[in-house]
Protein backbone atom coordinates (compact mmCIF):
# COMPACT_ATOMS: atom_id res chain seq x y z
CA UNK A 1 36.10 -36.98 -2.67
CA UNK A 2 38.08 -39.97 -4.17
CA UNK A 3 35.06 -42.11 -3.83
CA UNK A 4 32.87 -39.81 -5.80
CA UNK A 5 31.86 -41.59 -8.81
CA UNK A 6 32.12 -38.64 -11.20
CA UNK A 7 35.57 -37.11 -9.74
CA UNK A 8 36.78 -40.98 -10.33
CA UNK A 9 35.67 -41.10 -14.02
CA UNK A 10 37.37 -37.28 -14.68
CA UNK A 11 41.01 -38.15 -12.55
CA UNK A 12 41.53 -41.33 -13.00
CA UNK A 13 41.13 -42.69 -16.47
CA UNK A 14 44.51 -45.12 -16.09
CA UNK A 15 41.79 -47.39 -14.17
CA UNK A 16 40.02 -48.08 -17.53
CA UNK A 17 41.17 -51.80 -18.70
CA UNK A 18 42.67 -52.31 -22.42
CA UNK A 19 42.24 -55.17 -23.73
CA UNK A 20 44.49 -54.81 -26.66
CA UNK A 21 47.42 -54.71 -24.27
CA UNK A 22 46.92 -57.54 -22.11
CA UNK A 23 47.25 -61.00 -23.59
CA UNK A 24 47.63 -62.88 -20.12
CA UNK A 25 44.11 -62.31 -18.98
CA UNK A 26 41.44 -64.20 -19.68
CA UNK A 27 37.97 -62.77 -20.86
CA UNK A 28 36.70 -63.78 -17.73
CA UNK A 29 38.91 -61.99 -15.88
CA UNK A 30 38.40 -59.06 -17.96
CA UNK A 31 35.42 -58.99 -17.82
CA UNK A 32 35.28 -59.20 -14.12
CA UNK A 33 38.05 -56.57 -13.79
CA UNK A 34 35.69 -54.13 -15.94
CA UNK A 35 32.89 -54.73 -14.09
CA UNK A 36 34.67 -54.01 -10.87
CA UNK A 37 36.21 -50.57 -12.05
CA UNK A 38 33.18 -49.56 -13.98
CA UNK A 39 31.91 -46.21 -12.41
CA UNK A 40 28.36 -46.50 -10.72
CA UNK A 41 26.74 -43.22 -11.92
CA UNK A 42 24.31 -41.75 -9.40
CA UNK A 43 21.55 -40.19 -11.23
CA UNK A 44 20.50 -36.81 -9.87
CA UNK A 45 23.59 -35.53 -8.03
CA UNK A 46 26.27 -33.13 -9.42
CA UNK A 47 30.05 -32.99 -8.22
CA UNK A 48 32.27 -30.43 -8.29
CA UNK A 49 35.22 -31.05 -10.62
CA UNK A 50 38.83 -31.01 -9.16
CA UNK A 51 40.10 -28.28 -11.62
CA UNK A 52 37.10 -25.76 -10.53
CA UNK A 53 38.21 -23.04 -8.04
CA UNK A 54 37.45 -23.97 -4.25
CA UNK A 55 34.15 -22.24 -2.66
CA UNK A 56 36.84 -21.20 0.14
CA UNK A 57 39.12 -19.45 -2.08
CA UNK A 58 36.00 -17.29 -3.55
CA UNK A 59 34.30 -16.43 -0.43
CA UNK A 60 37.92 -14.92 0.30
CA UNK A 61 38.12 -12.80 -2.44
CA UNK A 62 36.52 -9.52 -1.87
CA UNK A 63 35.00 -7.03 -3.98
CA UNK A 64 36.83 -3.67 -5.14
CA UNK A 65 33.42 -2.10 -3.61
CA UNK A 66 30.81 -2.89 -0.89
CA UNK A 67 28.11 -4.85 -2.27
CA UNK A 68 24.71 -2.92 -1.71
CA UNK A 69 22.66 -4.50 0.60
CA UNK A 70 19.59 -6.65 -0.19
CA UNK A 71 16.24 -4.44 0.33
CA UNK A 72 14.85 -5.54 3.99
CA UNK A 73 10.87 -5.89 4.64
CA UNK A 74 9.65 -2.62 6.10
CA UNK A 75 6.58 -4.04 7.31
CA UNK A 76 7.69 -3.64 10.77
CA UNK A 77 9.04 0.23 10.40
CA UNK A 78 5.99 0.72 8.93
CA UNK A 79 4.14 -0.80 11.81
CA UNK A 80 6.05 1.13 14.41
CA UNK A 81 6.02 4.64 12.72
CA UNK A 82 2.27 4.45 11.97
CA UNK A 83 1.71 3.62 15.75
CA UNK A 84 3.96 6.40 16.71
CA UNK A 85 3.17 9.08 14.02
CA UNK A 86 -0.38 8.31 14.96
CA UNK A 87 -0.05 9.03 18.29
CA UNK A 88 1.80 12.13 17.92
CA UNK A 89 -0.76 13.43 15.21
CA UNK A 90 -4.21 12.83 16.92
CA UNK A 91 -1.81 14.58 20.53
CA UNK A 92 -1.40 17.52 18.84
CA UNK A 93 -4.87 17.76 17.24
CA UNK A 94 -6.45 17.08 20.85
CA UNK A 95 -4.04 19.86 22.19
CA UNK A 96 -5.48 22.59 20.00
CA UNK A 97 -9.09 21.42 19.74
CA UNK A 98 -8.99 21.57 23.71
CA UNK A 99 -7.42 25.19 24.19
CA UNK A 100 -9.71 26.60 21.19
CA UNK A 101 -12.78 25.11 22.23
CA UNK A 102 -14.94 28.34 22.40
CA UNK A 103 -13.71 28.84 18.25
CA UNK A 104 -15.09 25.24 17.28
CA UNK A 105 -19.04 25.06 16.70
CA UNK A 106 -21.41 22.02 17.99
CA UNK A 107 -22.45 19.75 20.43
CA UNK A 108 -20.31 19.41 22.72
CA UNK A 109 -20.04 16.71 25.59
CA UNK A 110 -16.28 15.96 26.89
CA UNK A 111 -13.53 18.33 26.19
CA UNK A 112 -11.25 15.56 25.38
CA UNK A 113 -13.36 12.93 23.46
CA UNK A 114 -15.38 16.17 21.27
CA UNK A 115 -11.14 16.67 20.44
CA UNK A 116 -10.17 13.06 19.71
CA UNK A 117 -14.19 12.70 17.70
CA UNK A 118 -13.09 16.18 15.86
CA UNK A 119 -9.24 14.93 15.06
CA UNK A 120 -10.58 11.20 13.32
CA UNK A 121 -13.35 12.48 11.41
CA UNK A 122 -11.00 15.38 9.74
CA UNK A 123 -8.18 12.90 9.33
CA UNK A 124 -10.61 10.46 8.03
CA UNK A 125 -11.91 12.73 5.53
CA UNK A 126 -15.98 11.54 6.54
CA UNK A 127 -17.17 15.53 7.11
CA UNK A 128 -20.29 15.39 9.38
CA UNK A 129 -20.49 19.14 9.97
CA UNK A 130 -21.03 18.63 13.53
CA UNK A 131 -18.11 20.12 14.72
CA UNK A 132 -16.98 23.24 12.40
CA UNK A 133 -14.13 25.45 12.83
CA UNK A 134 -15.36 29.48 13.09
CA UNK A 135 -12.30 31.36 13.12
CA UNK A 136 -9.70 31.97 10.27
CA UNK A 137 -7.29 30.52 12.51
CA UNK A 138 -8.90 27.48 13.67
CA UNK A 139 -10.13 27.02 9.49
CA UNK A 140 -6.38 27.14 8.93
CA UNK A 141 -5.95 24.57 11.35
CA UNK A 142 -8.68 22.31 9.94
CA UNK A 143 -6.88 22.30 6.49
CA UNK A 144 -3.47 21.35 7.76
CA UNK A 145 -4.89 19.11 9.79
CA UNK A 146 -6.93 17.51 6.69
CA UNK A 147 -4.16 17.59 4.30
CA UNK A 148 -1.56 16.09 6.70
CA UNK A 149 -4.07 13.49 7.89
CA UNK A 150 -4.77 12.33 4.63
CA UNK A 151 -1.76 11.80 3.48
CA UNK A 152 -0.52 10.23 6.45
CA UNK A 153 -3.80 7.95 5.91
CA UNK A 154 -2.72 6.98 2.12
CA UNK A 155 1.02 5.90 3.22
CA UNK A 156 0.86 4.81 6.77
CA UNK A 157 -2.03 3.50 7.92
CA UNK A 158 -2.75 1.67 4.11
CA UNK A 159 0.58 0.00 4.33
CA UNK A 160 -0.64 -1.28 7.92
CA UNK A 161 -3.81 -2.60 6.73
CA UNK A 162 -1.66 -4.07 3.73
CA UNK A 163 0.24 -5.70 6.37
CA UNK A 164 -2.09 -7.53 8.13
CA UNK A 165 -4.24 -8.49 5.60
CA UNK A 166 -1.02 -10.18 4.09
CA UNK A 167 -0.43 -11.86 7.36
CA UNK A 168 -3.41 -13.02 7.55
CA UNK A 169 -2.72 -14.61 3.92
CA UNK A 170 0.59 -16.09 4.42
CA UNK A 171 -1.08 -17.49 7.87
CA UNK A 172 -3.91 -19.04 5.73
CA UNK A 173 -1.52 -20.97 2.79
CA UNK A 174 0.69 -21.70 6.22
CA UNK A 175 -2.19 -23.57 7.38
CA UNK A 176 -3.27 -25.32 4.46
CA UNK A 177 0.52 -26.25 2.72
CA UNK A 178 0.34 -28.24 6.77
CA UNK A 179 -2.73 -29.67 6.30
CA UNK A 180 -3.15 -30.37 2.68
CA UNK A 181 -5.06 -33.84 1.17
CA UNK A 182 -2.68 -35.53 -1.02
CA UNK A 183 -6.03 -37.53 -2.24
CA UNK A 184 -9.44 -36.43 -3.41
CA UNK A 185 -11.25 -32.83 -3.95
CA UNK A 186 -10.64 -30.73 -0.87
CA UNK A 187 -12.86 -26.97 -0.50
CA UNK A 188 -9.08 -25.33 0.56
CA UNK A 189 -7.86 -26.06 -3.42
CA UNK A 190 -10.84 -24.32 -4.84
CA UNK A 191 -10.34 -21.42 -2.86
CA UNK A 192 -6.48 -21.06 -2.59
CA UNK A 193 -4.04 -22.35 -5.34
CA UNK A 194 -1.14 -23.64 -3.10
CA UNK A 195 1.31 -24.64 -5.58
CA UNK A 196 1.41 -20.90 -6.49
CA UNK A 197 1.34 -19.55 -3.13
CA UNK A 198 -1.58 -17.20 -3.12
CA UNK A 199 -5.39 -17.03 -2.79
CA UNK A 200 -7.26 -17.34 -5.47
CA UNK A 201 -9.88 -14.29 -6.74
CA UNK A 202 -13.18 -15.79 -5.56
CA UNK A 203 -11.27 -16.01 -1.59
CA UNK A 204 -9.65 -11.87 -1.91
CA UNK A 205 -13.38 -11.23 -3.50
CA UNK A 206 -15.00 -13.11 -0.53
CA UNK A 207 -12.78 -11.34 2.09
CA UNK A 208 -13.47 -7.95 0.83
CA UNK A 209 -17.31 -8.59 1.16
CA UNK A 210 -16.80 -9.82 4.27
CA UNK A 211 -14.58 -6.83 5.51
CA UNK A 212 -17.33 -4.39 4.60
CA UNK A 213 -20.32 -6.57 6.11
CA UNK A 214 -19.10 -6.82 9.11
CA UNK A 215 -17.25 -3.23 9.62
CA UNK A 216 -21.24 -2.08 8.74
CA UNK A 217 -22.63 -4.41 10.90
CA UNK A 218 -20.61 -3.47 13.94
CA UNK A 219 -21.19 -0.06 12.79
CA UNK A 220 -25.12 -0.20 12.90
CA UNK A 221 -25.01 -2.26 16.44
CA UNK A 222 -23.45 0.11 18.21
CA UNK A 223 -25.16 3.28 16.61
CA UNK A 224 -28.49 1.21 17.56
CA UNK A 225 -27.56 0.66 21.73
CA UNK A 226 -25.41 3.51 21.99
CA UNK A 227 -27.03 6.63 20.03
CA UNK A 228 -30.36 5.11 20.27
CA UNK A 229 -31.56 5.73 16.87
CA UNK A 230 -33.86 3.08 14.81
CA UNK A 231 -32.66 0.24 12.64
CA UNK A 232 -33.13 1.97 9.43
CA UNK A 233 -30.60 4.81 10.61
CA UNK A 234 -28.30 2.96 12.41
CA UNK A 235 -27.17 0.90 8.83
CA UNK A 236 -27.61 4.56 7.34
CA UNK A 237 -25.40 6.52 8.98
CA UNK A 238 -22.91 2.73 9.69
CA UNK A 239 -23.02 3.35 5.40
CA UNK A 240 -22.28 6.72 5.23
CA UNK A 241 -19.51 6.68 7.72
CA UNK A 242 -17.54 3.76 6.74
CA UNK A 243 -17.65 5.25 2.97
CA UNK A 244 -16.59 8.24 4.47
CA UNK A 245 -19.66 10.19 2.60
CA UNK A 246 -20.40 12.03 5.71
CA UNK A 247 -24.00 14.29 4.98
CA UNK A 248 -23.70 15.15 7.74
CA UNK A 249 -27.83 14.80 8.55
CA UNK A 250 -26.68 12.17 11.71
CA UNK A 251 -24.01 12.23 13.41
CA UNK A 252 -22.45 11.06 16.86
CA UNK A 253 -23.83 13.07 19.47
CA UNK A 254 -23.26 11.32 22.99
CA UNK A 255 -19.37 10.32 24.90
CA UNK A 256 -19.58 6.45 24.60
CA UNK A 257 -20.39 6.97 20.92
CA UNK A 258 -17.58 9.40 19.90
CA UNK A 259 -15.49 7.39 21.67
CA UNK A 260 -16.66 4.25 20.04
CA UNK A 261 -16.20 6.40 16.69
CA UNK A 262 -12.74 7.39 17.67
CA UNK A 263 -11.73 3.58 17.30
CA UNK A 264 -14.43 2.54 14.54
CA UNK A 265 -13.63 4.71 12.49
CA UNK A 266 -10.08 4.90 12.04
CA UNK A 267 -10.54 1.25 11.74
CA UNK A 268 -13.52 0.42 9.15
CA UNK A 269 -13.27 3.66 6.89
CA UNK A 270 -9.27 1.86 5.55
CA UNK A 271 -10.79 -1.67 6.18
CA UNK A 272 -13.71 -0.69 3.62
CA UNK A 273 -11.51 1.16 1.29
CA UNK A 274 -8.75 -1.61 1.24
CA UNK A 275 -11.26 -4.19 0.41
CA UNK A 276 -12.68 -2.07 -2.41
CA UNK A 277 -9.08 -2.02 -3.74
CA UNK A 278 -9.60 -5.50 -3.71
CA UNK A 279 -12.26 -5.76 -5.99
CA UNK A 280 -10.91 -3.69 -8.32
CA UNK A 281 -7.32 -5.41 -8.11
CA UNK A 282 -9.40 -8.82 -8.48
CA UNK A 283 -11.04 -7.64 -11.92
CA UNK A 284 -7.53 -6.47 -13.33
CA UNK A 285 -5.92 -9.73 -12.28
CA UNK A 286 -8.36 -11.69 -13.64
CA UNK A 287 -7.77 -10.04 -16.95
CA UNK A 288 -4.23 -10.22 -16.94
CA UNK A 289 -4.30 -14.20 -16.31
CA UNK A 290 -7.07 -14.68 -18.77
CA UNK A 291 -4.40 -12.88 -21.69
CA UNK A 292 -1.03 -15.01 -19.88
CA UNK A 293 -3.27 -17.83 -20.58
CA UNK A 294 -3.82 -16.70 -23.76
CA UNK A 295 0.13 -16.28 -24.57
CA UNK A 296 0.75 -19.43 -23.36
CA UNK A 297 -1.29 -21.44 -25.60
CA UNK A 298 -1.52 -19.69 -28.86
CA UNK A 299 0.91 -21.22 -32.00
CA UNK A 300 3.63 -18.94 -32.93
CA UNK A 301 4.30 -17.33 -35.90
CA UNK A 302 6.64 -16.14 -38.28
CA UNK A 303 5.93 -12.50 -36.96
CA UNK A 304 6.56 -13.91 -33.36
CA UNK A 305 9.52 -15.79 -34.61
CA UNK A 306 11.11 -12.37 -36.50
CA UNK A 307 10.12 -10.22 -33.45
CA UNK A 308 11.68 -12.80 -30.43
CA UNK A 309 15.10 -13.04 -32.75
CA UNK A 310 17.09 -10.40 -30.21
CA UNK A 311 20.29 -11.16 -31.78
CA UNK A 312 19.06 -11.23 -35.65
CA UNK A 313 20.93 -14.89 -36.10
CA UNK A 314 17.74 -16.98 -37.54
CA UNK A 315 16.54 -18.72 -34.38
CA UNK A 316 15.15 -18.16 -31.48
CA UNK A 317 16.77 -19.81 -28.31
CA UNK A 318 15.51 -20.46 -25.49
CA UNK A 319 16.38 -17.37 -23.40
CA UNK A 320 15.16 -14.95 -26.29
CA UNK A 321 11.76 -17.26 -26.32
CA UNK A 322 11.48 -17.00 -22.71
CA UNK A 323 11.55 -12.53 -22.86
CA UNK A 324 9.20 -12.38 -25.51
CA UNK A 325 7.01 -14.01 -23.87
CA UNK A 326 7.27 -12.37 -20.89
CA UNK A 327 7.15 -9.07 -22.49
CA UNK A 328 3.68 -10.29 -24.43
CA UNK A 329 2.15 -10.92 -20.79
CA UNK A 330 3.04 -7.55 -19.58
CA UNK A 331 5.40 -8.53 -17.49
CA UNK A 332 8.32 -7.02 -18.35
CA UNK A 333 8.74 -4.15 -20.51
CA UNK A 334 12.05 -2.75 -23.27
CA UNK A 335 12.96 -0.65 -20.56
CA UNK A 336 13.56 -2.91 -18.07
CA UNK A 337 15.25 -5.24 -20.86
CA UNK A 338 17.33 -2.76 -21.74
CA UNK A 339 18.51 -1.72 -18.17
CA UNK A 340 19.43 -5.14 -17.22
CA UNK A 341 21.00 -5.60 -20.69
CA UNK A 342 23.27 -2.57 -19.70
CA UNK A 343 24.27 -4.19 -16.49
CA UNK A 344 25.61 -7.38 -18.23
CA UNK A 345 27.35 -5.10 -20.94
CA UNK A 346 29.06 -3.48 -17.61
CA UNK A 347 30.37 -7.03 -16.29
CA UNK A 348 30.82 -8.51 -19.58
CA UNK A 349 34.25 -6.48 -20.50
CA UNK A 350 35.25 -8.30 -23.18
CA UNK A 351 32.34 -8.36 -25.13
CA UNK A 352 32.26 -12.22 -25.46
CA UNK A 353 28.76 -12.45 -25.11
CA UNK A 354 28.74 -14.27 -22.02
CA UNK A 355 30.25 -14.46 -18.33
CA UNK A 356 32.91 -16.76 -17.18
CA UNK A 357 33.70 -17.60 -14.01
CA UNK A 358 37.44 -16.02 -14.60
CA UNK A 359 35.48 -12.38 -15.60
CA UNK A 360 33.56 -12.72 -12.18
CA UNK A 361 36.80 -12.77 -10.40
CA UNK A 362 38.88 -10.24 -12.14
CA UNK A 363 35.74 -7.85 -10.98
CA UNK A 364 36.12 -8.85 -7.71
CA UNK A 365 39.19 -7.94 -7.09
């Protein structure tokens, strides 16, 4: 620490030469002994000065009260209790569905894949009329079942698909922050903006065309080999499914293609909606870009000037500067300014209008 330039400049100021004092040396030598106790500042690094409190010393002091704990991704609970929630929902619909058979209407074909066909379509909300309940207490059953399964649709099985398809992100600016061109026009910067870490529109546009192509494609193949109906209603009833629409004019009538639905479905009807969410998400964002562009560039006025003056003192700093525009862009709104204005108010204790190191540590203990 004694060889640090800047702690040598702040502790030990007797190394200066004075000239006015010493009448034996010669310029020369002056200037030589100048030169050699002259500080070399080192541009771009910061030292910690001797008087400031050790990092040791603070890590020992503890807090009066636990500090809460920093929210954890839940992408993995999530994973886990959709798998397992799943499993235990579509169980219990099989269960009933198999013991009730005689009180459920249609064409039947296996006990257990009719019951696992019935329990997706419900829970997916598509309707074919195929399969109806007949009794009150089967119809009761059906709108449990429904109302359950949907919701556990909306907040499981959508935060899975939100999962993945963020995965699947993060793998693709992974990929391309590794192989990046420092020279030239490269086809990866028109379709992801790496310096802000995310895709741009035209790729989460591009994706969600593609998700519903090929979920309908798939779709239409297998209704074409495996229920043997014509081109034209294969992609009709592939539509009509994954939109979850459900006329209920066609419908899967044979094992290996309730079985295929079982999977399909569960699969392409939250693909096809996430990816719809997409577009939609994709038109707002462009909007709100096009007005933080907008912010960004305009000249300010005296109206902006009055209105960004927080503290009423005739100037805007840069902190006050920095909120209002934030707040302009929709980013932030009084509310959350105020809570967070509440919080400092709580630490700041004696109203100085600012935190000090000291203040920090008096709360601490």
């Amino acid at each position: 620490m004694e060889n640090e330039p800047f702690l040598s400049l702040q502790s030990k100021p007797q190394l200066r030469p004075t000239v006015a004092d010493d009448h034996h040396g010669t310029p020369s030598e002056i200037q030589d002994n100048s030169q050699i106790q002259r500080p070399s500042k080192k541009h771009g690094s910061l030292h910690r000065c001797k008087t400031a409190p050790a990092m040791a010393v603070m890590r020992d002091r503890k807090p009066k009260t636990p500090q809460l704990p920093k929210p954890k991704s839940e992408s993995s609970t999530i994973i886990r209790q959709a798998f397992f929630l799943l499993s235990l929902y579509l169980l219990l619909g099989v269960a009933i569905y198999s013991f009730n058979r005689d009180e459920f209407s249609g064409i039947e074909t296996h006990p257990v894949v009719d019951a696992l066909y019935f329990c997706i379509v419900t829970m997916c909300t598509i309707g074919y009329g195929d399969i109806t309940p007949l009794t009150p207490a089967t119809k009761i059953f059906a709108c449990v079942f429904v109302l359950v399964g949907f919701g556990f649709i909306d907040i499981l099985l959508s935060g899975v698909v939100s999962y993945v398809l963020e995965l699947q992100e993060n793998m693709i600016l992974t990929g391309i922050h590794i192989k990046k061109s420092q020279q030239g026009f490269s086809a990866r910067n028109y379709i992801v903006d790496v310096d802000k870490g995310r895709m741009r529109i035209r790729l989460k546009v591009g994706l969600a065309l593609g998700v519903v192509v090929l979920c309908v494609g798939i779709g239409t193949l297998m209704l074409y080999f495996l229920e043997n109906l014509d081109w034209i209603d294969s992609v009709y009833l592939s539509v009509m499914s994954v939109t979850t629409v459900g006329y209920g004019d066609r419908a899967f009538k044979t094992p290996p293609g309730r079985l295929f639905a079982g999977v399909w479905l569960l699969i392409s009807t939250l693909a096809v909606a996430r990816a719809f969410l997409y577009l939609a998400e994709a038109r707002v964002d462009k909007r709100h870009r096009r007005i933080a562009k907008w912010v960004l560039h305009r000249d300010i006025t005296i109206q902006d000037l009055l209105a960004a003056d927080i503290n009423n003192d005739g100037f805007i700093s840069k902190s006050e500067y920095v909120i209002y525009k934030l707040k302009e862009m929709g980013k932030i709104g009084e509310k959350d300014i105020l809570q967070i204005c509440d919080q400092f108010s709580k630490l700041d204790t004696n109203n100085s209008g600012k935190l000090t190191l000291p203040q920090l540590l008096e709360n601490r203990l």
